[in-house]
Structure formats: structure tokens, C-alpha cells
C-alpha atoms as a PDB file:
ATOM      1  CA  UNK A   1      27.119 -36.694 150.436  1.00  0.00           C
ATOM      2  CA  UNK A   2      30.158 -36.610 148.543  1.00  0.00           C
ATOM      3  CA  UNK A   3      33.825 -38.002 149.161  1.00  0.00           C
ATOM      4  CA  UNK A   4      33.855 -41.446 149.835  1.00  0.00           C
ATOM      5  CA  UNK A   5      32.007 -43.006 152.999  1.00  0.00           C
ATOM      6  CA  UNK A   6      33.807 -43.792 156.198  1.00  0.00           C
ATOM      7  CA  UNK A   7      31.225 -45.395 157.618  1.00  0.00           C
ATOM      8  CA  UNK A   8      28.395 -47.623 155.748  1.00  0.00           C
ATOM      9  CA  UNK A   9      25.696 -49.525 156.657  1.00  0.00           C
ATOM     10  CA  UNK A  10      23.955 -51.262 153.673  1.00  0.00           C
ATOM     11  CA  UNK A  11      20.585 -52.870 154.571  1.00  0.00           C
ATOM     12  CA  UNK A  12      21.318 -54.180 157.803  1.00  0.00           C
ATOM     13  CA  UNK A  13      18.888 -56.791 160.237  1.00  0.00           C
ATOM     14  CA  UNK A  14      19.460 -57.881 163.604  1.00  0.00           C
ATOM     15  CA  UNK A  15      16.999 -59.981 165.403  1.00  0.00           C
ATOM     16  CA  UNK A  16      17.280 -61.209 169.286  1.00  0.00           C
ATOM     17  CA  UNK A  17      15.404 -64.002 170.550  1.00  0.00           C
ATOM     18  CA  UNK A  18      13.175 -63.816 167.578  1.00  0.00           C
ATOM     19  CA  UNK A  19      12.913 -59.846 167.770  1.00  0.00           C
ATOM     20  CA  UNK A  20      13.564 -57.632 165.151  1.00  0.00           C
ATOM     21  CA  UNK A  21      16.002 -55.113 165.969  1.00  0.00           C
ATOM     22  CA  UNK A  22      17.060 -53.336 162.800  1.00  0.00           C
ATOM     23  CA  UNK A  23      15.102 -53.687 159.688  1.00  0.00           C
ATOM     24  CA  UNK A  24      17.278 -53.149 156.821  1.00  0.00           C
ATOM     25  CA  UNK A  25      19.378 -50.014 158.479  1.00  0.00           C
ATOM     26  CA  UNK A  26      21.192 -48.184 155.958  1.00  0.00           C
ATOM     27  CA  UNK A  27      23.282 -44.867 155.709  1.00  0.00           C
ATOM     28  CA  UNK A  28      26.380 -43.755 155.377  1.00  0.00           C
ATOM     29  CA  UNK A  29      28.838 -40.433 157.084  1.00  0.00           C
ATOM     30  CA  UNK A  30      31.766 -38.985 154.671  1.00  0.00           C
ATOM     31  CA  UNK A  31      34.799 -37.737 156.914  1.00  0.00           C
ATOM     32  CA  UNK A  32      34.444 -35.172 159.053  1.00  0.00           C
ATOM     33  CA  UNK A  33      30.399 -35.906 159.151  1.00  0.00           C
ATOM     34  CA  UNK A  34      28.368 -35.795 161.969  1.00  0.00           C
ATOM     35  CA  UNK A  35      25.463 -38.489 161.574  1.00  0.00           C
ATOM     36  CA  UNK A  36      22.742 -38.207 164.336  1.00  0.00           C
ATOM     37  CA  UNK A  37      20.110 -41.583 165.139  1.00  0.00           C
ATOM     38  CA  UNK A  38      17.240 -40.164 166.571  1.00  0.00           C
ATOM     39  CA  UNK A  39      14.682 -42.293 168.411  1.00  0.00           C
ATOM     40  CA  UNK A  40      13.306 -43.464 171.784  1.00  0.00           C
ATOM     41  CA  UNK A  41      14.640 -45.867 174.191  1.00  0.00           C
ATOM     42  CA  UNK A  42      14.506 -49.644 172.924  1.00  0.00           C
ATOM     43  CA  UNK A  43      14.642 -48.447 169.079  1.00  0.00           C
ATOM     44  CA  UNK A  44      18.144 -50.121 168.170  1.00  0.00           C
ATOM     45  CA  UNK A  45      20.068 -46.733 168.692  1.00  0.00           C
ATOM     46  CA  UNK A  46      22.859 -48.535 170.556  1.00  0.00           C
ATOM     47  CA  UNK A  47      22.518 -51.618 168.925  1.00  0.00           C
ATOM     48  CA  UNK A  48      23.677 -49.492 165.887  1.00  0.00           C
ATOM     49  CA  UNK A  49      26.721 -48.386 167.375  1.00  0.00           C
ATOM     50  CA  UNK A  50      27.505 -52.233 168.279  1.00  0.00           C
ATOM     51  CA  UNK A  51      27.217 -53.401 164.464  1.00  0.00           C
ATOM     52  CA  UNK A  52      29.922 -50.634 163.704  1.00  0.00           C
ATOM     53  CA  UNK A  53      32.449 -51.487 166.194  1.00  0.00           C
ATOM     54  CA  UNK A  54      31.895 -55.033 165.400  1.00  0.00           C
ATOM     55  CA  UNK A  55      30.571 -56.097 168.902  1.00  0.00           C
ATOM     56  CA  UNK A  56      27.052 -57.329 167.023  1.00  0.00           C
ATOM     57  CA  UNK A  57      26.769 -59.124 164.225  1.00  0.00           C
ATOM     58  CA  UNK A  58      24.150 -58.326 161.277  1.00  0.00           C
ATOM     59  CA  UNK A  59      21.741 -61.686 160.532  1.00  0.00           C
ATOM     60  CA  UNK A  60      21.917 -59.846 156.796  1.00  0.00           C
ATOM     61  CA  UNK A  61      23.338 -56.707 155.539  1.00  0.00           C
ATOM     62  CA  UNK A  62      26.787 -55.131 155.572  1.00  0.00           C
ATOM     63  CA  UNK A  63      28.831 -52.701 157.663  1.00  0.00           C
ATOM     64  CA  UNK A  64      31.947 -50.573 157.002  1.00  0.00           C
ATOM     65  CA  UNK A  65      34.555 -49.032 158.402  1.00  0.00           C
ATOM     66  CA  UNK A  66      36.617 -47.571 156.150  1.00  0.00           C
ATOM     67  CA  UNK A  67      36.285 -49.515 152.967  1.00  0.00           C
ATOM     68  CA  UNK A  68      36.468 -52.752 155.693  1.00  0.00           C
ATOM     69  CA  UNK A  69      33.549 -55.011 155.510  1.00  0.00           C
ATOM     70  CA  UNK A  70      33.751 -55.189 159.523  1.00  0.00           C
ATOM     71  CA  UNK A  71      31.971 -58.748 160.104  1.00  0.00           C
ATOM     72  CA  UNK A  72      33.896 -60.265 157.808  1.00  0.00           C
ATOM     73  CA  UNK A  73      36.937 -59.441 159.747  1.00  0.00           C
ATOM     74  CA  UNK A  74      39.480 -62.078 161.060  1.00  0.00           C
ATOM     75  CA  UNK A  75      40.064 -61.135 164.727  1.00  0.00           C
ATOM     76  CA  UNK A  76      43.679 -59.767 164.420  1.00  0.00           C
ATOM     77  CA  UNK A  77      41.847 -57.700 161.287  1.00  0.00           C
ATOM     78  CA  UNK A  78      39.305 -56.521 162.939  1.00  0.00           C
ATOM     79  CA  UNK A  79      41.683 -55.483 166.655  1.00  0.00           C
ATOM     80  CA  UNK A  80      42.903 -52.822 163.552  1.00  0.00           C
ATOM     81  CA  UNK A  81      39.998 -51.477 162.417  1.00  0.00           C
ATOM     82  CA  UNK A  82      38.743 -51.125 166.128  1.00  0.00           C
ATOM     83  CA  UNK A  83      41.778 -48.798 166.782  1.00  0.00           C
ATOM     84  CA  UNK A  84      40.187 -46.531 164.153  1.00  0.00           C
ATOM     85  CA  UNK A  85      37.298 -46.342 166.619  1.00  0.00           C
ATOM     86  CA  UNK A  86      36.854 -44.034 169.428  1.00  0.00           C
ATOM     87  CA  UNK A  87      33.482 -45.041 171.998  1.00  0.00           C
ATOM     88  CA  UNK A  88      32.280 -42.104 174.194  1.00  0.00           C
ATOM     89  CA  UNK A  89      30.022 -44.678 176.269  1.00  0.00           C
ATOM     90  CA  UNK A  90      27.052 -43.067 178.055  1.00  0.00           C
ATOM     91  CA  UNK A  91      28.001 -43.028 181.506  1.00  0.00           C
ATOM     92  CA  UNK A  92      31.677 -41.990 180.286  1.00  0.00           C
ATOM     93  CA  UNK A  93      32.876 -46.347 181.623  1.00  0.00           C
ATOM     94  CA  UNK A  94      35.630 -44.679 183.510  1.00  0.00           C
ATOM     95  CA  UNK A  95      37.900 -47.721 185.717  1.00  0.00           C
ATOM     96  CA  UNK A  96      37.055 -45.828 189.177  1.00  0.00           C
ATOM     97  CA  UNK A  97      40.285 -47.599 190.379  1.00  0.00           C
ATOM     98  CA  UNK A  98      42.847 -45.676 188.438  1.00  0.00           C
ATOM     99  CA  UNK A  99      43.046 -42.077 187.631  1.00  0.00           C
ATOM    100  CA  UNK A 100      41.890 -39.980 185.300  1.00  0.00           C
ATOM    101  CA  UNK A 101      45.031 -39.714 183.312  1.00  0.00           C
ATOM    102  CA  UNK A 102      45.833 -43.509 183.546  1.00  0.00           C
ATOM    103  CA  UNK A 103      41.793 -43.609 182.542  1.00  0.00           C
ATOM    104  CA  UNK A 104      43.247 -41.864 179.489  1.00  0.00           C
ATOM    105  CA  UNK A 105      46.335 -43.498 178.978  1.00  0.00           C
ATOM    106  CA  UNK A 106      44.775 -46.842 179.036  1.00  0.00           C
ATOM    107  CA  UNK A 107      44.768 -47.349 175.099  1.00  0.00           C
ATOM    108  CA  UNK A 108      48.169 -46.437 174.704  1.00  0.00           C
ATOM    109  CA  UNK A 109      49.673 -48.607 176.977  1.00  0.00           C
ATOM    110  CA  UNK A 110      47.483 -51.519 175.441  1.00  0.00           C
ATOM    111  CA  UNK A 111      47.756 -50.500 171.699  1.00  0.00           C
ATOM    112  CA  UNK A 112      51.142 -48.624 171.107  1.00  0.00           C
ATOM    113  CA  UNK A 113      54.587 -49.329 172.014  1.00  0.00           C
ATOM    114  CA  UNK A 114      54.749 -45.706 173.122  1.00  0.00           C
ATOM    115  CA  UNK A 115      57.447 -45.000 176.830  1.00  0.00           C
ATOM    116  CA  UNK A 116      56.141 -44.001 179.951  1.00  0.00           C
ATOM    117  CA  UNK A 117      56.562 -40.438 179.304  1.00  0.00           C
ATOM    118  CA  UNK A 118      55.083 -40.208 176.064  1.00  0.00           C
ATOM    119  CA  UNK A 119      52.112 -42.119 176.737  1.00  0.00           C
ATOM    120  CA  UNK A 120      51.822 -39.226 179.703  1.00  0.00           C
ATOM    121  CA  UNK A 121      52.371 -36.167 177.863  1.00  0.00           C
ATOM    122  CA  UNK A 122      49.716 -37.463 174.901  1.00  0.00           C
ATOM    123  CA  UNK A 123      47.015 -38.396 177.981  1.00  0.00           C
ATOM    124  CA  UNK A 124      47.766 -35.162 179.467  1.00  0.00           C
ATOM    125  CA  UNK A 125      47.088 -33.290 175.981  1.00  0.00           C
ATOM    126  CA  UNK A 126      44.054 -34.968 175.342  1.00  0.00           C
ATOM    127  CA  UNK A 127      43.057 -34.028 178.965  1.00  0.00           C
ATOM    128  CA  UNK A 128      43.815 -30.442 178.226  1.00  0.00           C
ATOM    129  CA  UNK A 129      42.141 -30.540 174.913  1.00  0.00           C
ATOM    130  CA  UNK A 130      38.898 -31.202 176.973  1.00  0.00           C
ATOM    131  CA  UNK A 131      39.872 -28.362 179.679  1.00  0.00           C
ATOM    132  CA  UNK A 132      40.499 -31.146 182.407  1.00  0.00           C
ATOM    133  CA  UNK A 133      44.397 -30.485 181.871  1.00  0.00           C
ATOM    134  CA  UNK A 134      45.106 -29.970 186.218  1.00  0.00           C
ATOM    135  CA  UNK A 135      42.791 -33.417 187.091  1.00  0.00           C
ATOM    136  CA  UNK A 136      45.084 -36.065 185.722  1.00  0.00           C
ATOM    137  CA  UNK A 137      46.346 -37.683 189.206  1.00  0.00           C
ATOM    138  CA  UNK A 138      42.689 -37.123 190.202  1.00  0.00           C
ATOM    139  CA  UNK A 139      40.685 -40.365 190.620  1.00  0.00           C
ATOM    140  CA  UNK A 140      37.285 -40.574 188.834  1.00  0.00           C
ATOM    141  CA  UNK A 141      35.175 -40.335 191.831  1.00  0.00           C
ATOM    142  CA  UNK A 142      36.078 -36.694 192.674  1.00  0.00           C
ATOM    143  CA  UNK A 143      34.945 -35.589 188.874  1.00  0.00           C
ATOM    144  CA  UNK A 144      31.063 -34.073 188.395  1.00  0.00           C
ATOM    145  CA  UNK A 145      29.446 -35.691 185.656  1.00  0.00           C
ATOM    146  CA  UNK A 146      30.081 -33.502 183.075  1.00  0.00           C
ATOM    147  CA  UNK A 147      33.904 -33.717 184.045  1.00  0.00           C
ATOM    148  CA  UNK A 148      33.821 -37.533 183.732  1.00  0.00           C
ATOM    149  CA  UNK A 149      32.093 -37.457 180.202  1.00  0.00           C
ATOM    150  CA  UNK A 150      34.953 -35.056 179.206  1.00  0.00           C
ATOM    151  CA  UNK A 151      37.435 -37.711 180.590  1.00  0.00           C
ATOM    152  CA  UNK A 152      35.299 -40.332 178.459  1.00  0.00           C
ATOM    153  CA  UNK A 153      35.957 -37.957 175.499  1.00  0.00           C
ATOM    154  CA  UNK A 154      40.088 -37.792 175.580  1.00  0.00           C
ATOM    155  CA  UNK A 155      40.293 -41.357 176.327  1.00  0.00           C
ATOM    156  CA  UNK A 156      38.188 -42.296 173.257  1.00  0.00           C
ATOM    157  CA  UNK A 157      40.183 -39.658 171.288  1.00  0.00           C
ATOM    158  CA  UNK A 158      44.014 -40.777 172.667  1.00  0.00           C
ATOM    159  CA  UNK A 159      44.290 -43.228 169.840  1.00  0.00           C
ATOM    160  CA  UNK A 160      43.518 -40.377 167.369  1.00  0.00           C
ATOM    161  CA  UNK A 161      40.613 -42.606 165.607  1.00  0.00           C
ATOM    162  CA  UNK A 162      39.401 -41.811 162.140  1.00  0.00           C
ATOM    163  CA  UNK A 163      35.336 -42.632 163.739  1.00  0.00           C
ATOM    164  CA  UNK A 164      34.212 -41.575 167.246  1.00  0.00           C
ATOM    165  CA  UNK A 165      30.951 -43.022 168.176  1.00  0.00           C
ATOM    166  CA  UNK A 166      29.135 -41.364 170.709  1.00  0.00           C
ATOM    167  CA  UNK A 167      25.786 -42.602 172.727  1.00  0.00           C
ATOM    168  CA  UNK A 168      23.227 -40.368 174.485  1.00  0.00           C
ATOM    169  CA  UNK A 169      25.800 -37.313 174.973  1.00  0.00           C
ATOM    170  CA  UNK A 170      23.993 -35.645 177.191  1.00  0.00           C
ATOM    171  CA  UNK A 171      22.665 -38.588 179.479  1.00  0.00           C
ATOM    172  CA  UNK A 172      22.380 -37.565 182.727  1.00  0.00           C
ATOM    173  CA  UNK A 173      23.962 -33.737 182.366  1.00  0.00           C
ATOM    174  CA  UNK A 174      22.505 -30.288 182.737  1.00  0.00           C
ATOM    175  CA  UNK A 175      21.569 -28.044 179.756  1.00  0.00           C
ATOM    176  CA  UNK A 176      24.638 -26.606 180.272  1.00  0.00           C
ATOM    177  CA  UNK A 177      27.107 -29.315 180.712  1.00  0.00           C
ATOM    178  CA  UNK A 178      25.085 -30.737 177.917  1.00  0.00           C
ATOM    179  CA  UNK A 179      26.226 -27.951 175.249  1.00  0.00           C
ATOM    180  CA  UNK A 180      29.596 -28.011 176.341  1.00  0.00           C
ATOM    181  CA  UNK A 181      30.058 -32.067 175.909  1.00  0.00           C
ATOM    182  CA  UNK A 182      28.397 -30.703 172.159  1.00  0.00           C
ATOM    183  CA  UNK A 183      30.539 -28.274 171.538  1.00  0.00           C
ATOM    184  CA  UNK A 184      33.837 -30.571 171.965  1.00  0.00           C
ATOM    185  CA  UNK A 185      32.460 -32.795 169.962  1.00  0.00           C
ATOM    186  CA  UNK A 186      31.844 -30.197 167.276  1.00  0.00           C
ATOM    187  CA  UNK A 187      35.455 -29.438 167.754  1.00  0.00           C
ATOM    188  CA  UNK A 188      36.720 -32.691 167.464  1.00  0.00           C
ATOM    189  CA  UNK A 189      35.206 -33.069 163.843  1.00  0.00           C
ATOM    190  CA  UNK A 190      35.819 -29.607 162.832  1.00  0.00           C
ATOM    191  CA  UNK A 191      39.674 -29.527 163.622  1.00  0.00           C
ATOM    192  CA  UNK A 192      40.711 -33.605 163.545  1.00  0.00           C
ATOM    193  CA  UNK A 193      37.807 -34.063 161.054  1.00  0.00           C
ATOM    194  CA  UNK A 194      36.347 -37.141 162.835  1.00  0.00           C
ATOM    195  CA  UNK A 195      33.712 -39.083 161.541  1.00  0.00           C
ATOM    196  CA  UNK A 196      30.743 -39.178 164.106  1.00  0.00           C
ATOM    197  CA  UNK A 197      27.901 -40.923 164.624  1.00  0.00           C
ATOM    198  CA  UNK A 198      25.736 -40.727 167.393  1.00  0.00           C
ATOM    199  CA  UNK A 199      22.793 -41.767 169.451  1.00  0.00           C
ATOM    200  CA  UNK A 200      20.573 -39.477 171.219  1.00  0.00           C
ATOM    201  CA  UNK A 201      17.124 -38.649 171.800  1.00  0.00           C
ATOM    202  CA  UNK A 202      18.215 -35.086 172.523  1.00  0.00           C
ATOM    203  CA  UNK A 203      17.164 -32.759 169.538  1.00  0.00           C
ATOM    204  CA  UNK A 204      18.586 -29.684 170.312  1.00  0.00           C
ATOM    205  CA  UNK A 205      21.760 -31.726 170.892  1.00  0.00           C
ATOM    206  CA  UNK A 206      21.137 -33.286 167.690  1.00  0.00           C
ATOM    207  CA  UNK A 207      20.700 -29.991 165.871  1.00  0.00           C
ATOM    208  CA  UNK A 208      23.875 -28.774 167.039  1.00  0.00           C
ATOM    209  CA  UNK A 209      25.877 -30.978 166.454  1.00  0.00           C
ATOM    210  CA  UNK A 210      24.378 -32.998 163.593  1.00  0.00           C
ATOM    211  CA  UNK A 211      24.902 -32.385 159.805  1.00  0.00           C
ATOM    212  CA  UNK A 212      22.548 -35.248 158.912  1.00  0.00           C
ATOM    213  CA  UNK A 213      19.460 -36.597 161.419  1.00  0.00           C
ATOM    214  CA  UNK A 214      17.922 -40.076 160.901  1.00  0.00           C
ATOM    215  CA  UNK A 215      15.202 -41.116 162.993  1.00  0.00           C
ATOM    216  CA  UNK A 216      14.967 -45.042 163.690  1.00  0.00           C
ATOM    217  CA  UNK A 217      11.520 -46.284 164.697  1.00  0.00           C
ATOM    218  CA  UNK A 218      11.024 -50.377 164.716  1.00  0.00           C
ATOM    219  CA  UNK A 219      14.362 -50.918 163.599  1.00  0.00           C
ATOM    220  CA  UNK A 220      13.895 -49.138 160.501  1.00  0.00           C
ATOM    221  CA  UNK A 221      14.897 -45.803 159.490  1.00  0.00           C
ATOM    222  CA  UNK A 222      11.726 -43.539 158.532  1.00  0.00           C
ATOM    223  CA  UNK A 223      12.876 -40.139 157.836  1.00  0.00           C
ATOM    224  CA  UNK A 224      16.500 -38.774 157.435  1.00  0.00           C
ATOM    225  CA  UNK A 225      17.658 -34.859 156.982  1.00  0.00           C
ATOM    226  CA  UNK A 226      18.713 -32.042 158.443  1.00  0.00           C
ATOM    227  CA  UNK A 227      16.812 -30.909 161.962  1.00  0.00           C
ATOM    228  CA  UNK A 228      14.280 -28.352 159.979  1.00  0.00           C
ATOM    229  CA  UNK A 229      13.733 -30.912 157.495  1.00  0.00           C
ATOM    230  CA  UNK A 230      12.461 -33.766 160.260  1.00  0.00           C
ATOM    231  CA  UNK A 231      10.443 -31.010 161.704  1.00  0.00           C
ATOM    232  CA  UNK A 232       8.437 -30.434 158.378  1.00  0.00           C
ATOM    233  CA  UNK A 233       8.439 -33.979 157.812  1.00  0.00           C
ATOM    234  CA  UNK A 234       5.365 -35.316 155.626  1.00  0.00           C
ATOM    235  CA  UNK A 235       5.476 -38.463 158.312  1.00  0.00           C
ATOM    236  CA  UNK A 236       3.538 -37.537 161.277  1.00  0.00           C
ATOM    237  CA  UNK A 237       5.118 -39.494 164.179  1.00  0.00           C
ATOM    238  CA  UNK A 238       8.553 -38.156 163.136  1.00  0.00           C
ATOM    239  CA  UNK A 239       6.828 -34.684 163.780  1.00  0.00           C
ATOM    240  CA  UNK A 240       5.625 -35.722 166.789  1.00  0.00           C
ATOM    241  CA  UNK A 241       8.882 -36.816 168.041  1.00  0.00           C
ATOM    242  CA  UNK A 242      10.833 -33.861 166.921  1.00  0.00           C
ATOM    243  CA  UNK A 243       8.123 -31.660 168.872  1.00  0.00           C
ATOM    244  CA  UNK A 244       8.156 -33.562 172.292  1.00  0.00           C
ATOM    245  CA  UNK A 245      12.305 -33.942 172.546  1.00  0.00           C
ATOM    246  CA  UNK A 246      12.824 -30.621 171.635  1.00  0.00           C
ATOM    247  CA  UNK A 247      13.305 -29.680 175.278  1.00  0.00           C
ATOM    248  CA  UNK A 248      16.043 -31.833 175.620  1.00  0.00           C
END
């Protein structure tokens, strides 16, 4: 990979209640990299995710963001490093008592000093970045699901972060709905060259939008390439895997 990481794990173990987690995790995504963790449910996919946002910390190992060594962070240190973080949470975690656009605003008004109006207009063109630009005064129960993962989206992009992290993207959507969430993703790394890195069990998902697949089995990562690579692995349970998900 070249240029210099933005995100780094470096051997990193996580045990609960005497259960190994991750085994010595390791990888790393340059900007504007799309790392995919492959795997099935209860693999330490999200658990992942948690070590980078500094939510979980590692028993051993390390974890960047940045150049930051993230569980070493004081907590006014690591409030920084977290607004260099956008989460696109699974079920979108949308506060069904507000609207959409206050859904959106939500990190401005707790993170900049921005006025009324221009925490509006920015919601509003993060909402129209996502093609949801008429549904800000709309409440999140009146959204499809596909409409409230694009909400999910602009809110974890308002802040303009440097890293989104993104978990199952296509939980709970139709094929459809699926490639669209995939293709703003694609966009967001392509034109505001965002880091990603995200958890799925969806391979052609993964294909699309990944430029580098890892699949996590134990807690440990046993193969890592590019979609055709995994396929023509040499390990046979990573072939195995590749052939049963490829349906979505």
C-alpha cells in the first residue's frame, strides 16, 4: 500500500470473559482506501470497528488513527480524534424523536460552534449529497430502510471525517437498495477520499466497494486480497466462504 496509513492495527487481542476475540489483528488502509473484514456473525467484525473508534480497548497490540496511538489517548485527546471518525451503524441509530435533518445536524450542534443557519444549510447538503435533499423536516419513521441508512450516511459524513467506518451496509436492504448504499459509499472515498473500513458478510458488496478484502475467522485474520484473490485462495474455508456469501 503506499502513502502513509490512516488507519493501523498492529497485532491486536481482545478477550471477553476469558474469550478470545481478536488474535493478533493487524492491517492497515492508506487514504482514500476501502478495507473490507469479511467473516460470519460472532467473528470480531464489529468488535474491530470498536478498537478503532476507541470504544474497546486492546488487552495487547496497538491501534491508529492517524499517526494517534488511540488507547493511549487522554479523554479530551481522544473526543479529537473521534471527530475524525464517521460511524454508519447497522440499523442507521437514527433518534426517532427528531427529524431527519436535526438527525443530521446533531454533530454540529455538539462539536462546532457553527449558527443555526449554517449548521442547516451543511445538514441539508449532506442530505442532498445522499439524494434525501426534500426529507429534512421529515421524522425518521416515515423513511424506508434504505432512506434511513442514507440518513445514517450524511450524519456520519456532516463532520467531514478523515475515516468512515461502516458495519454490515447492506443489513436488512434489498439487492437494490443494497448497491445504491455501495455506490455512495464509493463516492464518498472517490471524491472526499475517505478512509473506509468496513464490516460485512456481503461479498458482492465487498467486491464493489472494497480495494482490499480480509477475512477474520477466530479472531484472526487468515487470508487478505482483492475479491478474485480470496476466491482462488490456497485456504479452503476462505473458499468456502467466498462461494456461499456470494449471493449476498
Amino acid at each position: 500500500m503506499s502513502g502513509e496509513a490512516v488507519v493501523r492495527l498492529d497485532r491486536v487481542s481482545k478477550s471477553f470473559d476469558g474469550r478470545r476475540v481478536l488474535d493478533g489483528v493487524s492491517f492497515e488502509v492508506g487514504r482514500g482506501r476501502a478495507f473490507c473484514l469479511l467473516g460470519r456473525s460472532g467473528t470480531g467484525k464489529s468488535v474491530t470497528l470498536k478498537h478503532i473508534v476507541g470504544l474497546v480497548r486492546p488487552d495487547s497490540g496497538h491501534v491508529f488513527v492517524e499517526g494517534h496511538d488511540v488507547p493511549s489517548l487522554g479523554r479530551r485527546e481522544l473526543s479529537a480524534v473521534r471527530r475524525r471518525i464517521g460511524f454508519l451503524f447497522q440499523a442507521a441509530a437514527l433518534f426517532d424523536s427528531i427529524s431527519v435533518g436535526e438527525n443530521v445536524a446533531f454533530p454540529l450542534r455538539r462539536h462546532t460552534a457553527l449558527s443555526g443557519v449554517e449548521i442547516r444549510e451543511r445538514a441539508m447538503a449532506r442530505l442532498a449529497d445522499v439524494g434525501l435533499e426534500g426529507e429534512y423536516d421529515k421524522m425518521p419513521g416515515a423513511l424506508s430502510g434504505g432512506m434511513r441508512k442514507r440518513a445514517g450516511l450524511a450524519r456520519a459524513m456532516v463532520l467531514d471525517p478523515a475515516v468512515l467506518l461502516v458495519d454490515e451496509p447492506s443489513a436488512g436492504l434489498d439487492p437494490m437498495t443494497s448497491e445504491e448504499i455501495d455506490r455512495l459509499l464509493i463516492e464518498r472515498k472517490e471524491r472526499d477520499k475517505v478512509t473506509l473500513v468496513v464490516v460485512t458478510h456481503n461479498i458482492p458488496s465487498a467486491r464493489a466497494i472494497g480495494d482490499e478484502l480480509a477475512v477474520l475467522h477466530d479472531g484472526r485474520i487468515i487470508a487478505r486480497g482483492t475479491a478474485g484473490e480470496l476466491e482462488r485462495s490456497e485456504h479452503e474455508m476462505v473458499r468456502v466462504f467466498m462461494r456461499s456469501q456470494a449471493g449476498g
